[in-house]
C-alpha atoms as a PDB file:
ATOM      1  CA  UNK A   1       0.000   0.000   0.000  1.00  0.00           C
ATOM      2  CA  UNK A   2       1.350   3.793  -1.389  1.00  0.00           C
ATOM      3  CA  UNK A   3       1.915   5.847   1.993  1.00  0.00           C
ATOM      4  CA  UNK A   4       0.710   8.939  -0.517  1.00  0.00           C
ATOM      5  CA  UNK A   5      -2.421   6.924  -0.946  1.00  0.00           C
ATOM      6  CA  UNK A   6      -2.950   6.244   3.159  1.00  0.00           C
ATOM      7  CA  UNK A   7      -1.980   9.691   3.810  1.00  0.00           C
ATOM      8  CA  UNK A   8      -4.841  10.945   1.453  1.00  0.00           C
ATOM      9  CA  UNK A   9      -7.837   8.677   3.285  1.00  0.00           C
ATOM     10  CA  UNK A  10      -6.659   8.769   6.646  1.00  0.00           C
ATOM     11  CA  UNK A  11      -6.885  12.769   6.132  1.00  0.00           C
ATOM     12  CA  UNK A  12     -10.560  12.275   4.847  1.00  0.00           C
ATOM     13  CA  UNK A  13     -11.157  10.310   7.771  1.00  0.00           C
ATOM     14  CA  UNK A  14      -9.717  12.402  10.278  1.00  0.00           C
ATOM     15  CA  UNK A  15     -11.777  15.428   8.577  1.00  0.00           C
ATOM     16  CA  UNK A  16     -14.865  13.774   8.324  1.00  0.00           C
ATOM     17  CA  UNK A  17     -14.122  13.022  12.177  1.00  0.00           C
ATOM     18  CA  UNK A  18     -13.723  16.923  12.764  1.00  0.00           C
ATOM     19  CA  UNK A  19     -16.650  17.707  10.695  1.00  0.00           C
ATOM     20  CA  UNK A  20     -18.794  15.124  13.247  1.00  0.00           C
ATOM     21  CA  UNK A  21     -17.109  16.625  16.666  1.00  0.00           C
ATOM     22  CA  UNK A  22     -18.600  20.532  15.296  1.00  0.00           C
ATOM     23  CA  UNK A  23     -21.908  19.300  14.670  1.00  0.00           C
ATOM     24  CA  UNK A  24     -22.287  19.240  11.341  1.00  0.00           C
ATOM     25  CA  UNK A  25     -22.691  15.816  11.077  1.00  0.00           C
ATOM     26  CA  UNK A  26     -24.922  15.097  14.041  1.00  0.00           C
ATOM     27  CA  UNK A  27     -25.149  11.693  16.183  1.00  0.00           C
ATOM     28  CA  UNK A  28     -27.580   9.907  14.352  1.00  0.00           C
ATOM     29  CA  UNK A  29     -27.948  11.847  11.273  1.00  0.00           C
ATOM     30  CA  UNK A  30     -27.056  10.186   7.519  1.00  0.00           C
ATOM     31  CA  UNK A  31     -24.881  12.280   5.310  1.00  0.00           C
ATOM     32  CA  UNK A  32     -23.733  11.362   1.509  1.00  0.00           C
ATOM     33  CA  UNK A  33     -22.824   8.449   0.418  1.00  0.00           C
ATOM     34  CA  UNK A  34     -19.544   7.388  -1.179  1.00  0.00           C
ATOM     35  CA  UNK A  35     -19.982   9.182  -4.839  1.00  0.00           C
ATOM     36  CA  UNK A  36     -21.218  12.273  -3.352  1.00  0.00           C
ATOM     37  CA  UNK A  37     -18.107  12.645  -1.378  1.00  0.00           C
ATOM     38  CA  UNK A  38     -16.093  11.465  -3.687  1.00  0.00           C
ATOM     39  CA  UNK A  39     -17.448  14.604  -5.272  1.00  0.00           C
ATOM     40  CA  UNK A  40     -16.226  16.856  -2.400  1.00  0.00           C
ATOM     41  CA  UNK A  41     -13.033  15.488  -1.579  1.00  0.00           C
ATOM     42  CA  UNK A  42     -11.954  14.719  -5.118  1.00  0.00           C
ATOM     43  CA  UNK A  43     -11.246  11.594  -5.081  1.00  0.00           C
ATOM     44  CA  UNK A  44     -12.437   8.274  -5.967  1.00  0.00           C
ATOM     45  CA  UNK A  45     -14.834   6.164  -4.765  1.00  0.00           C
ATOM     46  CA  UNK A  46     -12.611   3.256  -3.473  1.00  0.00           C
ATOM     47  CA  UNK A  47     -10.416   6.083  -1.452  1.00  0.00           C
ATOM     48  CA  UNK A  48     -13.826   7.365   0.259  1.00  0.00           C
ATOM     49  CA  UNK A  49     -14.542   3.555   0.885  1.00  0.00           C
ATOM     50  CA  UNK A  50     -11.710   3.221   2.714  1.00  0.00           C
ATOM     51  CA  UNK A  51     -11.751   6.265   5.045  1.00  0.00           C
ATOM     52  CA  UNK A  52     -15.345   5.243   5.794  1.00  0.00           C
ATOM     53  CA  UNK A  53     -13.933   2.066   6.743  1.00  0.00           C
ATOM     54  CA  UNK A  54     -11.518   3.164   9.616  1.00  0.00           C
ATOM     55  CA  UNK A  55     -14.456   5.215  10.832  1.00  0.00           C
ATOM     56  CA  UNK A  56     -16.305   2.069  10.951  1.00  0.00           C
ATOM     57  CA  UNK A  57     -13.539   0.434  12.521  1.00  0.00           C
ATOM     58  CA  UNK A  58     -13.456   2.898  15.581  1.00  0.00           C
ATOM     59  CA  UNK A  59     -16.929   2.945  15.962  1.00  0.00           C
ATOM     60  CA  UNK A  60     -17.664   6.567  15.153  1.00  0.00           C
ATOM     61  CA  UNK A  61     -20.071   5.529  11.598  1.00  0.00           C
ATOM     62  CA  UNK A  62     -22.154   2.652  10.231  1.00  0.00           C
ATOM     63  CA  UNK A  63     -23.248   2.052   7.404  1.00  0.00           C
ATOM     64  CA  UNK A  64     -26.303   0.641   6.083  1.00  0.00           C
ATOM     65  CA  UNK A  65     -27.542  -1.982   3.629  1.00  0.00           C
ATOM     66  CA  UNK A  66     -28.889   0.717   1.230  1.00  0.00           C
ATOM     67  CA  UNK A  67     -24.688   2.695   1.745  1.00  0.00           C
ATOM     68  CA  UNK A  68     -25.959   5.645   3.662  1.00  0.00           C
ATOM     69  CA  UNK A  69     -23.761   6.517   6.329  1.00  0.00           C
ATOM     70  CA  UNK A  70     -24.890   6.997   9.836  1.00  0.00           C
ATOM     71  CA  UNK A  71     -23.248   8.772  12.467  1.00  0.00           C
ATOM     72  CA  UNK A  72     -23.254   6.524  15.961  1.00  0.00           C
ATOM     73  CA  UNK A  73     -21.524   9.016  18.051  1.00  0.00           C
ATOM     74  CA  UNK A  74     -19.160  12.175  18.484  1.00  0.00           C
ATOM     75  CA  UNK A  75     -17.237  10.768  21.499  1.00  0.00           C
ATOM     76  CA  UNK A  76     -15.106   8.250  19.544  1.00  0.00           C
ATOM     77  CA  UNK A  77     -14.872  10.724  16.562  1.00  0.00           C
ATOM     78  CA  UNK A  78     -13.066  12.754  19.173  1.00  0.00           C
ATOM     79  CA  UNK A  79     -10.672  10.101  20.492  1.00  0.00           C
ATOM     80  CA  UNK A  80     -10.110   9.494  17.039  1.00  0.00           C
ATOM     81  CA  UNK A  81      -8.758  13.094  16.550  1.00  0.00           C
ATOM     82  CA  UNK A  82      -6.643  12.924  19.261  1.00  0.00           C
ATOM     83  CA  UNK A  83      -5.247   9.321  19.342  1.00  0.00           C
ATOM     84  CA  UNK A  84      -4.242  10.587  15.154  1.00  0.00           C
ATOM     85  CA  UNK A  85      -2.606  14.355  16.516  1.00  0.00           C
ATOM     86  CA  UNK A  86      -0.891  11.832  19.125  1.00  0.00           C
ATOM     87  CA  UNK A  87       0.398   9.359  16.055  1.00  0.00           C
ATOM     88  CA  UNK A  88       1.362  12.131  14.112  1.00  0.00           C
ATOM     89  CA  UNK A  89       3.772  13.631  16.681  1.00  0.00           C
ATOM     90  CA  UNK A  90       5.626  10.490  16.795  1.00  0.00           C
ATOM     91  CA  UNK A  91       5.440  10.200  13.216  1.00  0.00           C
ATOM     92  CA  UNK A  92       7.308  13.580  13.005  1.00  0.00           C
ATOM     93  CA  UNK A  93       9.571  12.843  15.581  1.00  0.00           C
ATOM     94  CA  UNK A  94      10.436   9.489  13.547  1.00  0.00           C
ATOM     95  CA  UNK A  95      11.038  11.235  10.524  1.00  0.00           C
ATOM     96  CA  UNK A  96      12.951  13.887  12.824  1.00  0.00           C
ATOM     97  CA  UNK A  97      15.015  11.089  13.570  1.00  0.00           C
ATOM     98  CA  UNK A  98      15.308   9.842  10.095  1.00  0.00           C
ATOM     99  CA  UNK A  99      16.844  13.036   9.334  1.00  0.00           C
ATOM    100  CA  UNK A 100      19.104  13.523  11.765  1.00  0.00           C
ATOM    101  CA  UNK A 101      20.192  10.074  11.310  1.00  0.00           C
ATOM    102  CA  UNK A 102      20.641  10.669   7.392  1.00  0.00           C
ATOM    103  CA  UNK A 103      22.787  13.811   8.387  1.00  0.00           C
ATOM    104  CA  UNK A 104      25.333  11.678  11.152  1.00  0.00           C
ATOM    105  CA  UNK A 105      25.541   9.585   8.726  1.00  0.00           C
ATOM    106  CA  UNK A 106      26.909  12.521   6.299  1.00  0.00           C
ATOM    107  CA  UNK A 107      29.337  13.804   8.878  1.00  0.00           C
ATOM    108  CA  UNK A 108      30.360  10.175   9.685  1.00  0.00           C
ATOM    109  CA  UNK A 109      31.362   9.989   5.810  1.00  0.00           C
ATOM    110  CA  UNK A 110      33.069  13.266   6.087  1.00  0.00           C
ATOM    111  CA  UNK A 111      34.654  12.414   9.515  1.00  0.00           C
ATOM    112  CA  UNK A 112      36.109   9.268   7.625  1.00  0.00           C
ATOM    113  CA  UNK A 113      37.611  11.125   4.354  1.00  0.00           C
ATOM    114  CA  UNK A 114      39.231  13.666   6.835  1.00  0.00           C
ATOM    115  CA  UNK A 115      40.908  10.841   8.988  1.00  0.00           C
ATOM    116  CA  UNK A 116      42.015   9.179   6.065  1.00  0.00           C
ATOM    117  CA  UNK A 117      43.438  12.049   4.713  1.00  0.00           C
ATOM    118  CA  UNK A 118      44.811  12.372   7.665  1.00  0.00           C
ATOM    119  CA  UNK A 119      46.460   9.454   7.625  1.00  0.00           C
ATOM    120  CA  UNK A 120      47.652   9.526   4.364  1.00  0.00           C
ATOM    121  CA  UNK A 121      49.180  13.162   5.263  1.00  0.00           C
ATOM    122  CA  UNK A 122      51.115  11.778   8.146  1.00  0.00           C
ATOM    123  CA  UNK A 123      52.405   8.453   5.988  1.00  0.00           C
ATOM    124  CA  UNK A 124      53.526  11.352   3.457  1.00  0.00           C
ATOM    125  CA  UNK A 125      55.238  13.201   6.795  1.00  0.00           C
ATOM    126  CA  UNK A 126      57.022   9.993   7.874  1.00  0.00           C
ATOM    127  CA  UNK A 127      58.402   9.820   4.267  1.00  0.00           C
ATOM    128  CA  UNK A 128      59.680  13.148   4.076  1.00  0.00           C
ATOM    129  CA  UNK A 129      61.923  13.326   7.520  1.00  0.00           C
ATOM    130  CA  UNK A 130      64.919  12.611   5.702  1.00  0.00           C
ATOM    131  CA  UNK A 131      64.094  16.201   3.941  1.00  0.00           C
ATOM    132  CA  UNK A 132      63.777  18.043   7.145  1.00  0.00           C
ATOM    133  CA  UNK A 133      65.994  21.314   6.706  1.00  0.00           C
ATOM    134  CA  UNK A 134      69.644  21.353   7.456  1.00  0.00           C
ATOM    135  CA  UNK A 135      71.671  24.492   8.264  1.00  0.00           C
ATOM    136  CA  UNK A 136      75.402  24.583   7.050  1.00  0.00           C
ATOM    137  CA  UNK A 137      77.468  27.584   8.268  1.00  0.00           C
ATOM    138  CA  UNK A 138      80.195  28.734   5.233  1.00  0.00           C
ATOM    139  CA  UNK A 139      83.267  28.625   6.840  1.00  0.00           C
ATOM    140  CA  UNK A 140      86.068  31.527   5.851  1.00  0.00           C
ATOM    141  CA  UNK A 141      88.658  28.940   4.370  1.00  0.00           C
ATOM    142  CA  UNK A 142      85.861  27.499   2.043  1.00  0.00           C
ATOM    143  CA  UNK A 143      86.152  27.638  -1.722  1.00  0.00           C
ATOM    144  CA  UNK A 144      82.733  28.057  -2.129  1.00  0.00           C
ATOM    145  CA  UNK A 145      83.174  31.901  -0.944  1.00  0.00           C
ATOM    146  CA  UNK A 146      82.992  34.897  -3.676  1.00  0.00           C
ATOM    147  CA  UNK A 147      81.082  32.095  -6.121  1.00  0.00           C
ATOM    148  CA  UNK A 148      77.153  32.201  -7.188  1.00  0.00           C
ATOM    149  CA  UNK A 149      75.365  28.742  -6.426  1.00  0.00           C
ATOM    150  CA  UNK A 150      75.003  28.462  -9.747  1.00  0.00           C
ATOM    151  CA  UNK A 151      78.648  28.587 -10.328  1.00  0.00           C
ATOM    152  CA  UNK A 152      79.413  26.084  -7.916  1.00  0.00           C
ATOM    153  CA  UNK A 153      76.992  23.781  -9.263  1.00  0.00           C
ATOM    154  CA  UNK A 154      75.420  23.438  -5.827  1.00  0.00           C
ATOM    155  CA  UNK A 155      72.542  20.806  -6.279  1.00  0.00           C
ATOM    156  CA  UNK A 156      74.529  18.732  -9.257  1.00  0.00           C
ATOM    157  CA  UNK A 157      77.593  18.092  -6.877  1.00  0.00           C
ATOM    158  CA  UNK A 158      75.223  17.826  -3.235  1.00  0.00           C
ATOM    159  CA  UNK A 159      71.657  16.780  -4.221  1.00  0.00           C
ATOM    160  CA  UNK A 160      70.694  19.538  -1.636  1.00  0.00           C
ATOM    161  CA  UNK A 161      68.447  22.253  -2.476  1.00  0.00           C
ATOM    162  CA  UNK A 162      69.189  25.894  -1.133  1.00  0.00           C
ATOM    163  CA  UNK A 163      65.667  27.052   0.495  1.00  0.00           C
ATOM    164  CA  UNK A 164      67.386  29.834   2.839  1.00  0.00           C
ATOM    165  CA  UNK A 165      70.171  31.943   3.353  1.00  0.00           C
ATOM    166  CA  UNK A 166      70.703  33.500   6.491  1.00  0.00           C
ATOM    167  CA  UNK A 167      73.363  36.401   6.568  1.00  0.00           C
ATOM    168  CA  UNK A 168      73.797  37.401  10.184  1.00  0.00           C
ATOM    169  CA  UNK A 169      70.068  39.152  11.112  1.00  0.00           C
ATOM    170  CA  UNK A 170      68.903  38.791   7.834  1.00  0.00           C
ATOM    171  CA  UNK A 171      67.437  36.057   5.980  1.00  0.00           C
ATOM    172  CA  UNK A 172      66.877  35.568   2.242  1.00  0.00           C
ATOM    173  CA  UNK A 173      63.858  33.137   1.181  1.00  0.00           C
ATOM    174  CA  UNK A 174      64.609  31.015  -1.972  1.00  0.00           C
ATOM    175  CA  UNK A 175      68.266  32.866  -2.650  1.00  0.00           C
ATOM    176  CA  UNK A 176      68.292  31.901  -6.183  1.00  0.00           C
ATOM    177  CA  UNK A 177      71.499  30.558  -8.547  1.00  0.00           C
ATOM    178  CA  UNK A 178      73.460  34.134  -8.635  1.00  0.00           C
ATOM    179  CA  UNK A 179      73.639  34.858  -5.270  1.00  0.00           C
ATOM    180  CA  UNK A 180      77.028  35.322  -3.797  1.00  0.00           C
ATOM    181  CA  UNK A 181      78.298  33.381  -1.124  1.00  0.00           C
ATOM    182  CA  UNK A 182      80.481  34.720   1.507  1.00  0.00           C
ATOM    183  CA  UNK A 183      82.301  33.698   5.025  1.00  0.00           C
ATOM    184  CA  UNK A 184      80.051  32.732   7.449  1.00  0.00           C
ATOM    185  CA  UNK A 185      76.792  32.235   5.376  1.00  0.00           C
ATOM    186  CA  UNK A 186      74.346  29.859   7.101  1.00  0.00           C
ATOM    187  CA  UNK A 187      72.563  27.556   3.919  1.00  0.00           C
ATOM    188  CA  UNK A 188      69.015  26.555   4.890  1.00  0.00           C
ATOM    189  CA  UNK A 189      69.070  23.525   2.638  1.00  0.00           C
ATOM    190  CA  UNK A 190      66.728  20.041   1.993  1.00  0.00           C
ATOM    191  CA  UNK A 191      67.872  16.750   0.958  1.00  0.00           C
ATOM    192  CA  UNK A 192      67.929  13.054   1.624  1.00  0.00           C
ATOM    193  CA  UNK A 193      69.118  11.127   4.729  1.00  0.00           C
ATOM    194  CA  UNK A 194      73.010  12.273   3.981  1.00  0.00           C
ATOM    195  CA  UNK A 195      72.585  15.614   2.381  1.00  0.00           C
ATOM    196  CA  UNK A 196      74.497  17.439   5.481  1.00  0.00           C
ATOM    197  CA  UNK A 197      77.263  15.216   5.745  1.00  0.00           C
ATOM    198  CA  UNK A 198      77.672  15.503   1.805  1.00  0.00           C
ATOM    199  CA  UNK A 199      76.960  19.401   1.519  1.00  0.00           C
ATOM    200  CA  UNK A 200      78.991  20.079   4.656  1.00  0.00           C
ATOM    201  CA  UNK A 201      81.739  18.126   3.011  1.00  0.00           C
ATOM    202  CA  UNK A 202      81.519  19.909   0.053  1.00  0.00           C
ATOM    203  CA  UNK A 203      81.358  23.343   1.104  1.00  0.00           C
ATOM    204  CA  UNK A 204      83.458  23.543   3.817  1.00  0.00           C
ATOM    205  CA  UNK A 205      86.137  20.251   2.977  1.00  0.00           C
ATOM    206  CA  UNK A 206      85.917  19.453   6.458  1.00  0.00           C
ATOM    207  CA  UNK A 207      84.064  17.766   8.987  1.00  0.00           C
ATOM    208  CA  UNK A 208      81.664  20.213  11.397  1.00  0.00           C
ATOM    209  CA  UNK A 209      83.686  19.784  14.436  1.00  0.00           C
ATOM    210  CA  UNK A 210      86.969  20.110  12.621  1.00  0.00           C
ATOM    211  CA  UNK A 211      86.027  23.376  11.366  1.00  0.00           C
ATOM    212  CA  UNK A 212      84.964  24.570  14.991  1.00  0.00           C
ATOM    213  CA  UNK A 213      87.353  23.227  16.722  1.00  0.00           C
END
């Protein structure tokens, strides 16, 4: 069975109900059969039939051999009324709950794709702590001093890539291949696991602690 279809007789029922509590269909009285209210409510026969039916299932109408219906009484057509406003406020709190359920179900989704990313971030982290930046200090005796990067072939010879430059207070973002390198320099640099043993050993010829003795 449709719920469209329910929705449309139960709301003829419950009207006809309403229309019985006011007095306008009084106990006792007969009102219009099914094709005149089919007429009102436009609707069909068969969709009358079956509000008249849960009326005659709660006692509030009868009808007779000849199809006229017959009001028995206004007291159940009232209990009717309110058992249905009571049904419908759980039906909206169900479909409240359908909805909310719908939307943790979203932000579940979400919550996943932002942990795995996550995830996948910090895997990318872990695989990129060999490239953590090294400092190298230019010492005065180095050959490297009064030459460009680009003259001294910097990344072909190291593998290291010059991100900084720090010349006492200042510091120099991305130096570039022509900038001149002089005594006590610090290079900002990025490379693999043995880029500052290989860099220092390139710029300087010696090892750290034999240059700072």
């Amino acid at each position: 069975m449709k719920v469209q279809e329910m929705s449309v007789y139960q709301s003829i029922a419950l009207d006809i109900a309403q229309r019985i509590v006011s007095g306008e269909f009084p106990v006792n009285s007969k009102f219009s059969g099914r094709t005149l209210l089919a007429s009102q409510y436009h609707v069909s026969p068969e969709t009358i039939r079956k509000a008249i039916g849960l009326l005659k299932d709660e006692g509030i109408v009868s009808v007779s051999q000849g199809k006229e219906i017959i009001v028995l009484s206004d007291r159940p057509a009232y209990d009717y009324i309110t058992k249905h406003k009571y049904m419908k406020s759980v039906y909206s709190l169900k479909q409240d709950l359908e909805i909310l359920l719908h939307e943790k179900k979203k932000i579940d989704d979400k919550f996943e794709l932002i942990l795995r990313d996550i995830i996948n971030f910090s895997d990318r982290l872990q695989n990129l702590k060999p490239y953590n930046p090294v400092e190298i200090q230019v010492d005065k005796r180095s050959h490297a001093v009064g030459k460009t990067i680009a003259a001294l072939e910097f990344w072909q010879k190291t593998g290291a890539t010059v991100i900084a430059l720090r010349r006492g207070t200042n510091v120099t973002i991305s130096p570039g291949p022509h900038v001149v390198i002089i005594e006590d320099d610090i290079l900002v640099l990025v490379g693999d696991g043995q880029v500052y043993q290989r860099t220092n050993h390139f710029i300087n010829g010696l090892d750290h602690d034999q240059l700072n003795p």
